[in-house]
Protein backbone atom coordinates (compact mmCIF):
# COMPACT_ATOMS: atom_id res chain seq x y z
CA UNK A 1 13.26 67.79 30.11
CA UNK A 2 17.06 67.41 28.57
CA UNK A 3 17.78 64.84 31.14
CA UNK A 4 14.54 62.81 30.45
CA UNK A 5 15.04 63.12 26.60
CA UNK A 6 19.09 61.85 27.47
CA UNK A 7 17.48 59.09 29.46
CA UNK A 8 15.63 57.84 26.15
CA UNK A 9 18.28 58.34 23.85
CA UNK A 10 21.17 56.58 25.91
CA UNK A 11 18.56 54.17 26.43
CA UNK A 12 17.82 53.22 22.89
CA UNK A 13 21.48 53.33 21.94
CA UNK A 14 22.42 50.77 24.84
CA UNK A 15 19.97 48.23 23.44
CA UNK A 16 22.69 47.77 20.60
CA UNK A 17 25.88 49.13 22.46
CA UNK A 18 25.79 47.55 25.90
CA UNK A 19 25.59 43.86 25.22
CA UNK A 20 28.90 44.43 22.70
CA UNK A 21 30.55 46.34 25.84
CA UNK A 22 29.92 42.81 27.78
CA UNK A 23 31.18 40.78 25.35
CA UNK A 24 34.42 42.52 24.79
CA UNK A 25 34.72 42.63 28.33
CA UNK A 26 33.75 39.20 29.38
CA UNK A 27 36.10 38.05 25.71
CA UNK A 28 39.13 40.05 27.44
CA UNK A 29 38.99 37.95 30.82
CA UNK A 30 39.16 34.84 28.60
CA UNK A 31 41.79 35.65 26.68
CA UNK A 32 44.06 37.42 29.48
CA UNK A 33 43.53 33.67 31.39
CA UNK A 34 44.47 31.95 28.00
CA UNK A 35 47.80 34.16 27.86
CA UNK A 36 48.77 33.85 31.43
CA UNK A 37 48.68 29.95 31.18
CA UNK A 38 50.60 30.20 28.07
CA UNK A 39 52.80 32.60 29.87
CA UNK A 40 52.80 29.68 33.12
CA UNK A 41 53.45 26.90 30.30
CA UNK A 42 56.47 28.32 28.53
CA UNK A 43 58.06 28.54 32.05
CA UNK A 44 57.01 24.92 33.41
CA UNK A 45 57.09 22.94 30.46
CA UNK A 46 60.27 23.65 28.50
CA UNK A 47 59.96 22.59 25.17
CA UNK A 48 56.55 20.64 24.40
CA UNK A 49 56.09 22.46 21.44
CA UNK A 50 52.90 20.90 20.34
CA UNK A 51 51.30 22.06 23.79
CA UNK A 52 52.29 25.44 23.33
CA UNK A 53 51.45 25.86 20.13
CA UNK A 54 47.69 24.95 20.51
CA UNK A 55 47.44 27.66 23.31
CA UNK A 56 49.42 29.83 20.87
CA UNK A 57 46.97 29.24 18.63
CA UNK A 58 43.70 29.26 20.43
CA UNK A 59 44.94 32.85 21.97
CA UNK A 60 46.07 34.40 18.26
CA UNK A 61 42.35 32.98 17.41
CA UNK A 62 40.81 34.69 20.76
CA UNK A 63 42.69 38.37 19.61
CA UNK A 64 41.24 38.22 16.47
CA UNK A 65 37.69 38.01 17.72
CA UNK A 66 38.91 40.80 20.49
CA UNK A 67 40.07 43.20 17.20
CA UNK A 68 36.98 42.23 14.99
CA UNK A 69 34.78 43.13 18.39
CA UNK A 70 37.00 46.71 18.98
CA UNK A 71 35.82 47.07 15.29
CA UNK A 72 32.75 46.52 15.54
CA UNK A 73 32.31 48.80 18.16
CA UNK A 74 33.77 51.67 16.55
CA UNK A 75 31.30 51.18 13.40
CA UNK A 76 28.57 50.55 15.60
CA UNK A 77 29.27 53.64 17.67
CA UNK A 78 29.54 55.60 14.64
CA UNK A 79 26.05 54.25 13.14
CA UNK A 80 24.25 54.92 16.30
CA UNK A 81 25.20 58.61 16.32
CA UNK A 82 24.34 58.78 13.01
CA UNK A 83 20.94 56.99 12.79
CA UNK A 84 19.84 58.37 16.07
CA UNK A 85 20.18 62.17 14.62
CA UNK A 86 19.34 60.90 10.75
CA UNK A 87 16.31 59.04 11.70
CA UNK A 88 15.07 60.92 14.90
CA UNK A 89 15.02 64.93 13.87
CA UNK A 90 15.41 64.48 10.11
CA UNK A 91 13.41 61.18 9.16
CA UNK A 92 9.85 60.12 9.91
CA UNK A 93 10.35 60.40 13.76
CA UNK A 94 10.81 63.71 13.68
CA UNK A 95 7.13 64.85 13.05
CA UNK A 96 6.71 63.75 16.81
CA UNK A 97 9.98 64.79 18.35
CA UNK A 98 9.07 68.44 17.00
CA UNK A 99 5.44 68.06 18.28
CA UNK A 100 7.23 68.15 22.05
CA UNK A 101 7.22 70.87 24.01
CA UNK A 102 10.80 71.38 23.68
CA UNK A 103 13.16 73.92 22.34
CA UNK A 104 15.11 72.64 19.69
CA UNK A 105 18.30 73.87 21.32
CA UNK A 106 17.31 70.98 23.72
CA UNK A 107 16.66 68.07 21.09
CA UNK A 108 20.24 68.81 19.82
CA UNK A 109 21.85 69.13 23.13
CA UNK A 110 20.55 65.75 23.97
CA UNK A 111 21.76 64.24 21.01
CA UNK A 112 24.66 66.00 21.34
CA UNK A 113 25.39 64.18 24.99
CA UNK A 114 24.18 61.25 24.08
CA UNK A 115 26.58 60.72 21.09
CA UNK A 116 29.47 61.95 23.57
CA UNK A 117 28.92 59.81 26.25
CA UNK A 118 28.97 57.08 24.03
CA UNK A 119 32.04 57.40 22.12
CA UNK A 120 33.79 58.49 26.02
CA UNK A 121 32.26 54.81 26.71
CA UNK A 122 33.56 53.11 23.81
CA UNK A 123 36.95 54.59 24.35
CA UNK A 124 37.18 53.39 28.02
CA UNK A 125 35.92 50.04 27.30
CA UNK A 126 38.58 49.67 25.03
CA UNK A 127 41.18 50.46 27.53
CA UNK A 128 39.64 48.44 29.79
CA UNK A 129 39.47 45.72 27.89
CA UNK A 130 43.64 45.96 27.07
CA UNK A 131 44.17 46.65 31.18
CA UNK A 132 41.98 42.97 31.84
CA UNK A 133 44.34 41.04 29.34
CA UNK A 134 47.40 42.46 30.96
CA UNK A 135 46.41 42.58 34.92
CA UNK A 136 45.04 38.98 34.32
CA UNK A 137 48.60 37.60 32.84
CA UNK A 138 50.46 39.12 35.47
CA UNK A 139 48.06 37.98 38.57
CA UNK A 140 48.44 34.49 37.48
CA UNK A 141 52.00 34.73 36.87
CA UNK A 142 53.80 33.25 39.93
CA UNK A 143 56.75 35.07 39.74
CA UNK A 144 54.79 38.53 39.33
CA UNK A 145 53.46 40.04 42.54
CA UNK A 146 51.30 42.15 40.64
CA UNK A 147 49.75 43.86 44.05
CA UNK A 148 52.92 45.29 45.27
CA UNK A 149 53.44 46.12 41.57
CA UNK A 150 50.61 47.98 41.05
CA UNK A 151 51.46 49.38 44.54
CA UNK A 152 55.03 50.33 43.48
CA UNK A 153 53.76 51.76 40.23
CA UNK A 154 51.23 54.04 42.08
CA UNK A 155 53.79 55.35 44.20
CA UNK A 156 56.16 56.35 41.37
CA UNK A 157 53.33 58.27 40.52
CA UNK A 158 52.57 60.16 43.22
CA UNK A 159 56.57 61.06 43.76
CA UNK A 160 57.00 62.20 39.66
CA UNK A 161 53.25 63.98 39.70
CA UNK A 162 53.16 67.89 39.97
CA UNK A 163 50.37 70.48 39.42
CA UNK A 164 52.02 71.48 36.07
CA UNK A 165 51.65 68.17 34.75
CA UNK A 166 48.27 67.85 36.21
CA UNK A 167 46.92 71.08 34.96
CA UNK A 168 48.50 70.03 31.34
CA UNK A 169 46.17 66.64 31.26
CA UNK A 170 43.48 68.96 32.49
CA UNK A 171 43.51 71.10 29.50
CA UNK A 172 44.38 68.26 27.11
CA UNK A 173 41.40 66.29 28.64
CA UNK A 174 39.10 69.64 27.68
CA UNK A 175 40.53 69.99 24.08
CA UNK A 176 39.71 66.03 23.32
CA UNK A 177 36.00 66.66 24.44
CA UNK A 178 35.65 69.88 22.61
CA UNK A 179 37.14 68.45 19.50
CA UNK A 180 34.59 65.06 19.96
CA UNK A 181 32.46 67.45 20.52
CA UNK A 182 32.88 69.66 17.36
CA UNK A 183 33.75 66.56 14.80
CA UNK A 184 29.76 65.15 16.70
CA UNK A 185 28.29 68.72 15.41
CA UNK A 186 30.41 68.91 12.09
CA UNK A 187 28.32 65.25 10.72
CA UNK A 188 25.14 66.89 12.19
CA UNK A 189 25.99 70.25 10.37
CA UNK A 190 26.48 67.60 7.39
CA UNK A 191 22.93 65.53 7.54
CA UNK A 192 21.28 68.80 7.78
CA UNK A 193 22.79 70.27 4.59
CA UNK A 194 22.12 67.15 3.01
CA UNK A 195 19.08 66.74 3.78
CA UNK A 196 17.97 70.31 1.78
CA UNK A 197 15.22 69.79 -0.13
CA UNK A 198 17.42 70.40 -3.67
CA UNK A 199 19.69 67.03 -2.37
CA UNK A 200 16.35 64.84 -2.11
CA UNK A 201 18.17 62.57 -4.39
CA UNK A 202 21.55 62.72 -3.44
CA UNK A 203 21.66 63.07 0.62
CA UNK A 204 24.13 60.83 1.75
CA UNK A 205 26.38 61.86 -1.27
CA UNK A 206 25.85 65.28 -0.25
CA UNK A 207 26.25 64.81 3.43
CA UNK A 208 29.31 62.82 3.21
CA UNK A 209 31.26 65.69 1.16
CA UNK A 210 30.37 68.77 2.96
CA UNK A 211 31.50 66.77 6.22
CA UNK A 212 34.65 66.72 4.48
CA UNK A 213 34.47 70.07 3.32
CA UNK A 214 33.72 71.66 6.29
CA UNK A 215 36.44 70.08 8.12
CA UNK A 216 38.94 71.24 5.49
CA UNK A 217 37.44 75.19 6.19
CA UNK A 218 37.89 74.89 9.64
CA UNK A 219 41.40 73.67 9.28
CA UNK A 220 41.95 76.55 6.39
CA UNK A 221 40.67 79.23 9.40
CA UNK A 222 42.50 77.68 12.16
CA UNK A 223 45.94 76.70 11.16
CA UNK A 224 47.51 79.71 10.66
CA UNK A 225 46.77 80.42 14.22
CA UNK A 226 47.94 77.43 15.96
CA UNK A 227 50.72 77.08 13.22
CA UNK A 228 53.33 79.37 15.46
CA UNK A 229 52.51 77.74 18.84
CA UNK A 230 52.84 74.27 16.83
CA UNK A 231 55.88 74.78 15.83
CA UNK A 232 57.50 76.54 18.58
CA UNK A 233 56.57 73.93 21.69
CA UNK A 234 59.51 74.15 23.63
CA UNK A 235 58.73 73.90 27.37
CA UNK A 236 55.99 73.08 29.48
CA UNK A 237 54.90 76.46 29.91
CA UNK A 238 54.56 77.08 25.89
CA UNK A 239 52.53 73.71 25.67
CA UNK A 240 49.98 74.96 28.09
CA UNK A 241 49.72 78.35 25.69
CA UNK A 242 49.58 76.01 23.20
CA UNK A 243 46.70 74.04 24.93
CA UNK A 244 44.69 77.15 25.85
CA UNK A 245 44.71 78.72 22.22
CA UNK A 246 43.59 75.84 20.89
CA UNK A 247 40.90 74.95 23.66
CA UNK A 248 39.48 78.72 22.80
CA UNK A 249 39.39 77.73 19.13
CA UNK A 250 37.66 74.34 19.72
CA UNK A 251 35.20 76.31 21.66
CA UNK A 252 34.15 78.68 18.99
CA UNK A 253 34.08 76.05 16.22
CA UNK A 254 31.74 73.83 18.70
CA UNK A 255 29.49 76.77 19.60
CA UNK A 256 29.26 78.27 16.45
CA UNK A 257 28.74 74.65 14.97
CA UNK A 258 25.84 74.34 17.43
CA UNK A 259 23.92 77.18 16.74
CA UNK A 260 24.81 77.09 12.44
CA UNK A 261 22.56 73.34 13.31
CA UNK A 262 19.76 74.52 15.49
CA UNK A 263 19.34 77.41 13.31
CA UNK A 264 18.90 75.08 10.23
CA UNK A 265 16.75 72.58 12.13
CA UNK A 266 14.65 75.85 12.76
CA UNK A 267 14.30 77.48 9.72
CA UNK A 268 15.82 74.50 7.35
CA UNK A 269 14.29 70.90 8.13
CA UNK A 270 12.81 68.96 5.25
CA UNK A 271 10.17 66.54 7.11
């Protein structure tokens, strides 16, 4: 059942979400062929200033819409994790997602996902986007072989990589997605207290504080701990301590975020 109700909510997210990934995309291939041929025009044609700055222009244009578009997609990422938990457990939908035979564990879990695989998405498509603009400048630069580049690049990699370094992106990979995961579960935590029957009148006021405030206890609880390993990063082997303390930490706020949610959706929801 968790991967059918995933299904529907990455599904009624993408309506919104997907055709903004294509744009940026399809935007990024336009504007990393606008570059390159003001890259191949500086080279060629000396000094025809008007030339160059019309493509100057028409590309500073182009990078604008690019930023307004990465902008977009950050508020509309945000909204869609908010609206999908706001409107779907706490608002009028709710009487019929609670009428399912489901567990509530499950409802949140597949919000939960949902709202992580989208900001993951979001994130890539933004690098993506960036890696388009550059890899189409340098294929259409003459003087760039960007194949045995890219080949040469790939093979400093492989010589400079070890299983230290490897292991380190590992664990820093795990800490990002616990700490998505527990910042996902703090504005959850948030709509749920603000949506308490004695904030009727005041729940996004309400929800927007203890967000806020909750953040500021975790950081009260936490930094003393990670404060020494902080400030003591010396070597490799210290950052990996470093990187497992804090992994263990992220885990306990997540869970214990989790379960302070379902327990209020149980015994707390105001339908």
């Amino acid at each position: 059942m968790l991967f059918k109700l995933l299904k529907y909510e990455i599904k009624a997210s993408g309506r919104t979400l997907i055709p903004l990934y294509i744009g940026i995309l399809a935007l990024s291939v336009v504007i990393g062929l606008a570059f390159s041929g003001l890259v191949n025009q500086v080279q060629y044609n000396g000094f025809l200033f008007s030339a160059f700055e019309e493509a100057g222009t028409l590309s500073g244009l182009l990078m604008l819409l690019l930023f307004a578009l990465y902008i977009a997609l950050g508020v509309l990422t945000i909204l869609s994790i908010i609206q999908r938990f706001n409107n779907n457990l706490l608002g009028d939908e709710g009487f019929l997602m609670f009428t399912l035979p489901v567990k509530s564990t499950t409802l949140l879990l597949s919000k939960l996902l949902a709202a992580m695989c989208w900001v993951v998405l979001a994130g890539f498509i933004g690098f993506l986007s960036m890696s388009i603009i550059v890899a189409m400048i340098l294929i259409f630069t003459p003087e760039f072989n960007f194949f045995n580049e890219l080949a040469y690049l790939w093979e400093a990699v492989i010589e400079n990589i070890t299983f230290e370094k490897i292991s380190l992106m590992l664990k820093s990979l795990v800490l990002s997605l616990l700490d998505l995961c527990g910042v996902i579960l703090t504005a959850y935590w948030a709509m749920m207290i603000g949506q308490l029957q004695k904030f009727a009148n005041h729940r996004i006021i309400v929800s927007f504080v203890a967000f806020f405030v909750i953040n500021w206890l975790y950081s009260v609880i936490t930094n003393p701990i990670l404060g020494p390993f902080s400030y003591n990063i010396t070597s490799y082997e210290v950052f990996g301590s470093y990187l497992w303390v804090h992994i263990i930490i992220s885990a306990i706020e997540a869970i214990a975020t989790f379960f302070i949610v379902n327990f209020m959706t149980q015994k707390y929801l105001n339908l």
